[in-house]
C-alpha atoms as a PDB file:
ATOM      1  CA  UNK A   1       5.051  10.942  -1.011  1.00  0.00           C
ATOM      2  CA  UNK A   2       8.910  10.567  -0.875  1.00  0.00           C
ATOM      3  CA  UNK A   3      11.109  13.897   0.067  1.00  0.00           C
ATOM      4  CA  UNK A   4      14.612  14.050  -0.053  1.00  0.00           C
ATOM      5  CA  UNK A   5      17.029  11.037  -1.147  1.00  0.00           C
ATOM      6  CA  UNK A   6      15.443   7.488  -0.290  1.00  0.00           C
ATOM      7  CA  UNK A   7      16.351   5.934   3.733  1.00  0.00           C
ATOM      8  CA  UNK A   8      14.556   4.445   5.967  1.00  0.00           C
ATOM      9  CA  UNK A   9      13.909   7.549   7.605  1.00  0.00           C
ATOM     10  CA  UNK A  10      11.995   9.083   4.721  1.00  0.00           C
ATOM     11  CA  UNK A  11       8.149   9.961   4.809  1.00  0.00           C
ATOM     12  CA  UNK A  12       6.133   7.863   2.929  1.00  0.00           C
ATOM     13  CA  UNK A  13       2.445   9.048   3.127  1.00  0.00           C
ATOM     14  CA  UNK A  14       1.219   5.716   2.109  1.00  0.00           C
ATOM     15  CA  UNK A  15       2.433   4.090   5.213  1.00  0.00           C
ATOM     16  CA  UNK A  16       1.911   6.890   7.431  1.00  0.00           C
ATOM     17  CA  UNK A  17      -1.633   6.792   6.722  1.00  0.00           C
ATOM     18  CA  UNK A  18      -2.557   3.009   6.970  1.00  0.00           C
ATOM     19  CA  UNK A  19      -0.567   3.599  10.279  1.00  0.00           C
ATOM     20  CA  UNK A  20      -2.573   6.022  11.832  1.00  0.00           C
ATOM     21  CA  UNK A  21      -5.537   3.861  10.484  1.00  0.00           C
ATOM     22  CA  UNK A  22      -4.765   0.584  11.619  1.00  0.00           C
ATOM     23  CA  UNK A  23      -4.684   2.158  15.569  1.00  0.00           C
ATOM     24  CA  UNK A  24      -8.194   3.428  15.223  1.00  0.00           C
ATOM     25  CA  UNK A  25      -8.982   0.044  13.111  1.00  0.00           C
ATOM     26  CA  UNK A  26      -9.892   1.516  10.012  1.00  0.00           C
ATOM     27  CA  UNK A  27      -7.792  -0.318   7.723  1.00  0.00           C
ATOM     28  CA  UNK A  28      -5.936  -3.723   7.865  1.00  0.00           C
ATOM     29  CA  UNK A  29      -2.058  -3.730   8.204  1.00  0.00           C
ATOM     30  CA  UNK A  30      -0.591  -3.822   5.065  1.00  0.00           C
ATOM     31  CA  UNK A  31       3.437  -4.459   6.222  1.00  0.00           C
ATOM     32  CA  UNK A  32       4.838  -7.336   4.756  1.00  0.00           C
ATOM     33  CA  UNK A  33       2.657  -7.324   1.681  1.00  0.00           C
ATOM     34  CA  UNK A  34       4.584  -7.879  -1.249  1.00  0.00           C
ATOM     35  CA  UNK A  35       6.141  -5.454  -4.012  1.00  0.00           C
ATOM     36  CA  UNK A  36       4.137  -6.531  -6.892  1.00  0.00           C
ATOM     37  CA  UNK A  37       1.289  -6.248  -4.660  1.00  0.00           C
ATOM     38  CA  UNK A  38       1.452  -2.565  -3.560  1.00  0.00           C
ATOM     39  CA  UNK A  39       2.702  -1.400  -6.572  1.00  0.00           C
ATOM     40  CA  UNK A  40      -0.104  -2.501  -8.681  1.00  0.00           C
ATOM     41  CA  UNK A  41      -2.452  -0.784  -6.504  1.00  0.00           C
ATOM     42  CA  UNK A  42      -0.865   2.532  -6.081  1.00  0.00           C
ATOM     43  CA  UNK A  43      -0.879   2.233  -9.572  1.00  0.00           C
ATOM     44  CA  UNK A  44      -4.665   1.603  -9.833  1.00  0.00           C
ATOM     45  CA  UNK A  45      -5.199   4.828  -7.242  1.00  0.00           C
ATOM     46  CA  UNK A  46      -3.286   7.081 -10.054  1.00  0.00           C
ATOM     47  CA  UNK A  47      -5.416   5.811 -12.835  1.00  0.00           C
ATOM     48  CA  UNK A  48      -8.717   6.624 -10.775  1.00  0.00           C
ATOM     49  CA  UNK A  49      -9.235   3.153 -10.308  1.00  0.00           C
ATOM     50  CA  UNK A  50      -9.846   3.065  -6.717  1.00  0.00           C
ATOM     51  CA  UNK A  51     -10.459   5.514  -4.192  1.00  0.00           C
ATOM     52  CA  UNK A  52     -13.289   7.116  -6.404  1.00  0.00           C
ATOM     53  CA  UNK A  53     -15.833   7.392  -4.666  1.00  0.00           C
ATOM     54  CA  UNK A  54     -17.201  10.476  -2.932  1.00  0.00           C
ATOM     55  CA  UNK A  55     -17.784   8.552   0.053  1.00  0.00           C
ATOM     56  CA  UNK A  56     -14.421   6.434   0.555  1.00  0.00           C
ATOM     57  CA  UNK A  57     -12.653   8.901   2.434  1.00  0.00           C
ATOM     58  CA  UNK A  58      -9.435   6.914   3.161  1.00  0.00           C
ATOM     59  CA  UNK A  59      -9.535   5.890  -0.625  1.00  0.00           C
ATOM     60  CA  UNK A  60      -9.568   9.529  -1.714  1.00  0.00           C
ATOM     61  CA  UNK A  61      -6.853  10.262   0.323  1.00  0.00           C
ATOM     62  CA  UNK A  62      -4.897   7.525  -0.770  1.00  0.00           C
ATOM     63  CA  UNK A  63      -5.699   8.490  -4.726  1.00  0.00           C
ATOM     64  CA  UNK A  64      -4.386  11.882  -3.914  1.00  0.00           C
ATOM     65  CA  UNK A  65      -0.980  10.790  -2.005  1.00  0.00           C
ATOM     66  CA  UNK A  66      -0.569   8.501  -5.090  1.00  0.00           C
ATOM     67  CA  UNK A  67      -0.913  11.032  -7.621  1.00  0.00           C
ATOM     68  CA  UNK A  68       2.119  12.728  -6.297  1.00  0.00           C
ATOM     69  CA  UNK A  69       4.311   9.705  -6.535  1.00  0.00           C
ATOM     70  CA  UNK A  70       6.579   8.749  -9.685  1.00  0.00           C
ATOM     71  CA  UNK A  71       7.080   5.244 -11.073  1.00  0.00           C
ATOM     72  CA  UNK A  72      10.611   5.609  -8.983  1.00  0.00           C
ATOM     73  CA  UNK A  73       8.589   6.370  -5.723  1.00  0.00           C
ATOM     74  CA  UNK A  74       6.326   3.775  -6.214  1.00  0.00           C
ATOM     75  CA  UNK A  75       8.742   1.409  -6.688  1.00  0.00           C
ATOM     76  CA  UNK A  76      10.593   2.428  -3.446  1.00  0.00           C
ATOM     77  CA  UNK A  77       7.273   2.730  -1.456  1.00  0.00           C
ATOM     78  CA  UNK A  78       6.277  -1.368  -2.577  1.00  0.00           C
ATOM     79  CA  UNK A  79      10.259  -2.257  -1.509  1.00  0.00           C
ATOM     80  CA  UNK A  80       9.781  -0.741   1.785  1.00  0.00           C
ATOM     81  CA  UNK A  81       6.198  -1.912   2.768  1.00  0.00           C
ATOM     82  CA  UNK A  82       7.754  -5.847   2.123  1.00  0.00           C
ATOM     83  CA  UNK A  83      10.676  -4.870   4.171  1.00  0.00           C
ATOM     84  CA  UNK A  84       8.254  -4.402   7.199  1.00  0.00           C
ATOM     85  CA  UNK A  85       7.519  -7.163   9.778  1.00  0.00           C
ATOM     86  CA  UNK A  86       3.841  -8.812   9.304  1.00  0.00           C
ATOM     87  CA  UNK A  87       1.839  -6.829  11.925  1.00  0.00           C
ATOM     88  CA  UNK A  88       0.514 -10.589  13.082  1.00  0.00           C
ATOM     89  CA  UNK A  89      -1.875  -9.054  15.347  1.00  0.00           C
ATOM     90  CA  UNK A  90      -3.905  -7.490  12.805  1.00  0.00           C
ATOM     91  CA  UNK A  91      -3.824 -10.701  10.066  1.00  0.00           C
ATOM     92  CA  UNK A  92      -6.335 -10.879   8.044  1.00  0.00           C
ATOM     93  CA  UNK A  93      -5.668 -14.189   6.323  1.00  0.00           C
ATOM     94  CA  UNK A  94      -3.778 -17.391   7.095  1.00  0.00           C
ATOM     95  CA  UNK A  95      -0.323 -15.939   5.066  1.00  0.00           C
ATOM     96  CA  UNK A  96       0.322 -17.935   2.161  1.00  0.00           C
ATOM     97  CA  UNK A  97       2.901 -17.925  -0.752  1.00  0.00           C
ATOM     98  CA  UNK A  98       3.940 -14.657  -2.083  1.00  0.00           C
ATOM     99  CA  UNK A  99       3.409 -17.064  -5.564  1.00  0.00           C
ATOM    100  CA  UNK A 100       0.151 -18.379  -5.304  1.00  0.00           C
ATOM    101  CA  UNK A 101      -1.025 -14.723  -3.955  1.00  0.00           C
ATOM    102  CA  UNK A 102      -0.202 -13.754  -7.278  1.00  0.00           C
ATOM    103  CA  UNK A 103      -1.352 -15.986  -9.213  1.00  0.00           C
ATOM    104  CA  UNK A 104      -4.846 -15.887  -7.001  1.00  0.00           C
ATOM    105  CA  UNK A 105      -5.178 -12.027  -7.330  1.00  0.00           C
ATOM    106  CA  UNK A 106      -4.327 -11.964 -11.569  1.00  0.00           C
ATOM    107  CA  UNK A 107      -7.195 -14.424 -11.985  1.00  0.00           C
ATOM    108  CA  UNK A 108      -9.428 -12.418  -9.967  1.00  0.00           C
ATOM    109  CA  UNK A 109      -8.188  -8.801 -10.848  1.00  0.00           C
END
Protein backbone atom coordinates (compact mmCIF):
# COMPACT_ATOMS: atom_id res chain seq x y z
CA UNK A 1 0.00 0.00 0.00
CA UNK A 2 1.30 3.53 -0.96
CA UNK A 3 0.55 6.60 1.65
CA UNK A 4 1.25 9.97 0.98
CA UNK A 5 2.85 11.38 -2.42
CA UNK A 6 5.25 8.70 -4.14
CA UNK A 7 9.46 8.82 -2.84
CA UNK A 8 11.59 6.51 -2.12
CA UNK A 9 10.79 6.77 1.35
CA UNK A 10 7.20 5.63 0.98
CA UNK A 11 5.77 2.26 2.45
CA UNK A 12 5.11 -0.20 0.10
CA UNK A 13 3.62 -3.33 1.83
CA UNK A 14 4.55 -5.47 -1.02
CA UNK A 15 8.19 -5.03 -0.43
CA UNK A 16 8.04 -4.78 3.16
CA UNK A 17 6.67 -8.12 3.34
CA UNK A 18 8.91 -10.21 0.92
CA UNK A 19 11.56 -8.35 3.11
CA UNK A 20 10.77 -9.58 6.30
CA UNK A 21 10.31 -12.98 4.43
CA UNK A 22 13.34 -13.36 2.62
CA UNK A 23 15.40 -13.03 6.33
CA UNK A 24 13.48 -15.93 7.73
CA UNK A 25 13.73 -17.61 4.04
CA UNK A 26 10.27 -17.82 3.28
CA UNK A 27 10.18 -16.26 0.03
CA UNK A 28 12.81 -15.59 -2.74
CA UNK A 29 14.04 -11.94 -3.31
CA UNK A 30 12.09 -10.38 -5.71
CA UNK A 31 14.37 -6.84 -6.23
CA UNK A 32 15.35 -6.33 -9.58
CA UNK A 33 12.47 -8.20 -11.13
CA UNK A 34 11.07 -6.37 -13.83
CA UNK A 35 7.91 -3.95 -14.17
CA UNK A 36 5.88 -6.01 -16.43
CA UNK A 37 6.68 -8.76 -14.20
CA UNK A 38 5.33 -7.51 -10.82
CA UNK A 39 2.66 -5.77 -12.18
CA UNK A 40 1.03 -8.64 -13.80
CA UNK A 41 1.04 -10.46 -10.65
CA UNK A 42 -0.24 -7.94 -8.27
CA UNK A 43 -2.70 -7.83 -10.76
CA UNK A 44 -3.47 -11.59 -10.63
CA UNK A 45 -3.60 -11.24 -6.48
CA UNK A 46 -6.60 -8.54 -7.04
CA UNK A 47 -8.47 -10.79 -9.36
CA UNK A 48 -8.24 -13.78 -6.76
CA UNK A 49 -5.92 -15.40 -8.89
CA UNK A 50 -3.30 -16.23 -6.49
CA UNK A 51 -3.03 -16.20 -2.93
CA UNK A 52 -6.38 -18.23 -2.63
CA UNK A 53 -5.87 -20.66 -0.79
CA UNK A 54 -6.77 -21.10 2.87
CA UNK A 55 -3.50 -22.44 3.53
CA UNK A 56 -0.99 -19.96 1.63
CA UNK A 57 -0.61 -17.62 4.30
CA UNK A 58 1.94 -15.25 2.68
CA UNK A 59 -0.32 -15.43 -0.52
CA UNK A 60 -3.36 -14.24 1.44
CA UNK A 61 -1.57 -11.57 2.76
CA UNK A 62 -0.26 -10.51 -0.35
CA UNK A 63 -4.03 -10.72 -2.06
CA UNK A 64 -5.14 -8.46 0.69
CA UNK A 65 -2.18 -5.70 0.45
CA UNK A 66 -3.02 -5.84 -3.32
CA UNK A 67 -6.55 -5.20 -3.04
CA UNK A 68 -5.81 -1.88 -1.55
CA UNK A 69 -3.62 -0.74 -4.35
CA UNK A 70 -4.85 1.30 -7.56
CA UNK A 71 -3.65 0.76 -11.13
CA UNK A 72 -1.41 4.08 -10.21
CA UNK A 73 0.09 2.20 -7.12
CA UNK A 74 0.72 -0.73 -8.89
CA UNK A 75 2.40 0.84 -11.41
CA UNK A 76 4.70 2.71 -8.93
CA UNK A 77 5.18 -0.46 -6.75
CA UNK A 78 6.56 -2.63 -10.27
CA UNK A 79 8.91 0.80 -11.03
CA UNK A 80 10.36 0.62 -7.68
CA UNK A 81 10.91 -3.21 -7.17
CA UNK A 82 13.19 -2.94 -10.79
CA UNK A 83 14.89 0.01 -9.32
CA UNK A 84 16.28 -2.33 -6.52
CA UNK A 85 19.72 -4.06 -6.72
CA UNK A 86 19.43 -8.03 -7.49
CA UNK A 87 19.71 -9.46 -3.93
CA UNK A 88 22.52 -11.98 -5.67
CA UNK A 89 22.71 -13.90 -2.59
CA UNK A 90 19.33 -15.17 -2.69
CA UNK A 91 19.22 -15.93 -6.84
CA UNK A 92 17.17 -18.24 -7.78
CA UNK A 93 18.03 -18.54 -11.46
CA UNK A 94 21.03 -17.81 -13.68
CA UNK A 95 19.48 -13.95 -14.63
CA UNK A 96 18.65 -13.79 -18.12
CA UNK A 97 17.10 -11.16 -20.52
CA UNK A 98 14.38 -9.06 -19.21
CA UNK A 99 13.06 -10.11 -23.13
CA UNK A 100 13.24 -13.62 -23.27
CA UNK A 101 11.75 -13.67 -19.48
CA UNK A 102 8.86 -12.37 -21.10
CA UNK A 103 8.46 -14.04 -23.76
CA UNK A 104 9.19 -17.46 -21.55
CA UNK A 105 6.53 -16.54 -18.87
CA UNK A 106 3.50 -15.44 -21.76
CA UNK A 107 3.95 -18.91 -23.25
CA UNK A 108 3.70 -20.52 -20.02
CA UNK A 109 1.16 -18.15 -18.20
Amino acid sequence: MIWGSWSSETIVSPVTCNLVMVSKRWAPSIAGLPRWYVTDQLRKFRRNERGYFDEDAQGNLMQTNAYALDERSIAFVGRYIESLDRNQSRATHEPSSSSAGKLSYEDSC
